[in-house]
Protein backbone atom coordinates (compact mmCIF):
# COMPACT_ATOMS: atom_id res chain seq x y z
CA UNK A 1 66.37 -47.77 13.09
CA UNK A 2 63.46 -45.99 11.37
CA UNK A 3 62.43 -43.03 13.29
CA UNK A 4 58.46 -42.09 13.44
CA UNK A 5 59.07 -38.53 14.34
CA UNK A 6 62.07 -36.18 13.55
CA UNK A 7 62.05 -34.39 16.93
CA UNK A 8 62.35 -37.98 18.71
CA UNK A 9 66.39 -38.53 17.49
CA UNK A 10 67.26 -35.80 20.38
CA UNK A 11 65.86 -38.00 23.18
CA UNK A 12 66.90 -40.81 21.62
CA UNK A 13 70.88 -39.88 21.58
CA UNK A 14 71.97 -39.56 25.13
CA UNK A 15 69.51 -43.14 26.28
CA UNK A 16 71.89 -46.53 26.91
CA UNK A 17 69.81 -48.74 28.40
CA UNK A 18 67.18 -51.00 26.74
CA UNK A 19 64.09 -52.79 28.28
CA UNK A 20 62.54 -55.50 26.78
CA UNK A 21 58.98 -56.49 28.26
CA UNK A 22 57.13 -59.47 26.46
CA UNK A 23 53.24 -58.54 26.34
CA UNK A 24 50.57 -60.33 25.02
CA UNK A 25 49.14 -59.25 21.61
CA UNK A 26 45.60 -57.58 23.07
CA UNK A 27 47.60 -55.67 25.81
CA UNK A 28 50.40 -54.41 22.84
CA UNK A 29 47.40 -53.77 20.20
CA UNK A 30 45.62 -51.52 22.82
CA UNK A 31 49.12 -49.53 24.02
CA UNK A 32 49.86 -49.21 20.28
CA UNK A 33 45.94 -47.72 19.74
CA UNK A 34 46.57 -45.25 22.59
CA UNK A 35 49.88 -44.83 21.30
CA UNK A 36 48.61 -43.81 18.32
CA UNK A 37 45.76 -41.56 19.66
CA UNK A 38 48.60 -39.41 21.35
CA UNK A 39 50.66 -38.96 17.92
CA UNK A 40 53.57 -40.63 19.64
CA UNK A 41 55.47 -44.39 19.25
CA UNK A 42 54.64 -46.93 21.69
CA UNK A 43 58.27 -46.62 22.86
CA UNK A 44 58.03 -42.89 23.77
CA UNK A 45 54.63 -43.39 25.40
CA UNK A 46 55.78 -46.42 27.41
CA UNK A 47 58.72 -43.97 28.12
CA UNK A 48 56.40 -41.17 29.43
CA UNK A 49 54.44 -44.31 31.24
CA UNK A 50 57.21 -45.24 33.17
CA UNK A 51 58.02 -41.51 33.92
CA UNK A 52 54.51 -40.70 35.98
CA UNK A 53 54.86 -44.22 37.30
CA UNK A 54 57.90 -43.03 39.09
CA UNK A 55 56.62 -39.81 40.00
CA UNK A 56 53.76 -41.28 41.67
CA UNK A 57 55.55 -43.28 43.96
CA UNK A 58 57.16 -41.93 47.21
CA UNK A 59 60.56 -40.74 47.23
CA UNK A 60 61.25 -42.43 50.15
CA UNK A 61 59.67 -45.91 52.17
CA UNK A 62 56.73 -45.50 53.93
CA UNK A 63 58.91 -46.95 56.59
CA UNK A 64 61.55 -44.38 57.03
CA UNK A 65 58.59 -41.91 56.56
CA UNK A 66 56.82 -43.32 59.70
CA UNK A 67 60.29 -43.62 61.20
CA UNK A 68 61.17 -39.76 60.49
CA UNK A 69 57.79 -38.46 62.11
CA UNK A 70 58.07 -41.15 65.39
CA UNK A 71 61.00 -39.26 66.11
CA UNK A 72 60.36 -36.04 65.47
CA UNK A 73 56.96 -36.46 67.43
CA UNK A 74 59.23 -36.89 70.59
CA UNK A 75 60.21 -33.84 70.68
CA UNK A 76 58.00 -30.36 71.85
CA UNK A 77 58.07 -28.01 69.09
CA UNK A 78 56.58 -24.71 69.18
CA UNK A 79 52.38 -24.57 67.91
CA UNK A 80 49.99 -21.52 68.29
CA UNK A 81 46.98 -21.12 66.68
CA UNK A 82 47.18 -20.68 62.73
CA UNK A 83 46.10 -17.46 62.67
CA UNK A 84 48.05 -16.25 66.03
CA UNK A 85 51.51 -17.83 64.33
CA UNK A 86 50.74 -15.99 60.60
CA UNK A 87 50.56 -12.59 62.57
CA UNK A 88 53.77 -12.93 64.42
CA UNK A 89 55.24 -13.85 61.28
CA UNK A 90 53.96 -10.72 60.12
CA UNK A 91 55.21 -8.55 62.65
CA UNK A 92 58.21 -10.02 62.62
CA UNK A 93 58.50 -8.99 58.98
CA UNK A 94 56.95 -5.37 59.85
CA UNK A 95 59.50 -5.24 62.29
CA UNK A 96 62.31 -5.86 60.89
CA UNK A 97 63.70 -8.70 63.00
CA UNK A 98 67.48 -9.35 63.26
């Protein structure tokens, strides 16, 4: 395995799984230009690819989301104004509450 840049054998060591995906050659040629443009290997940008992929989805289904706020809408919590709630946070603070 040839490596394109020196500081890319530390990633490189503690990965064990391979992915193969078959593209067609337009799609590769234009990953491999942008590649390029960034100074990095297609394999480390698809890498960082998949990376913001993940951190754009949710951590959790929408479902159990929706499910999570249902029930906690059946309860009666606490509200005030915005401004009314920040200043008895702040006297509790000047305070010195237990």
């Amino acid at each position: 395995m040839a490596f394109t840049f020196l500081h890319q054998l530390p990633i490189l060591i503690p990965m064990s799984q391979r992915l193969q995906v078959l593209l067609d050659e337009s799609e590769f040629a234009e990953i491999r230009r942008i590649a390029r443009r960034h100074h990095m290997t297609v394999a480390e940008w698809v890498r960082q690819a998949l990376r913001a992929a993940r951190r754009d989805e949710p951590a959790a289904e929408p479902r159990r989301k929706l499910a999570a706020v249902r029930e906690a809408a059946q309860y009666a919590y606490p509200t005030a104004d915005i401004d009314v709630m920040l200043a008895e946070i702040e006297r509790g603070y000047l305070e010195g509450a237990p």
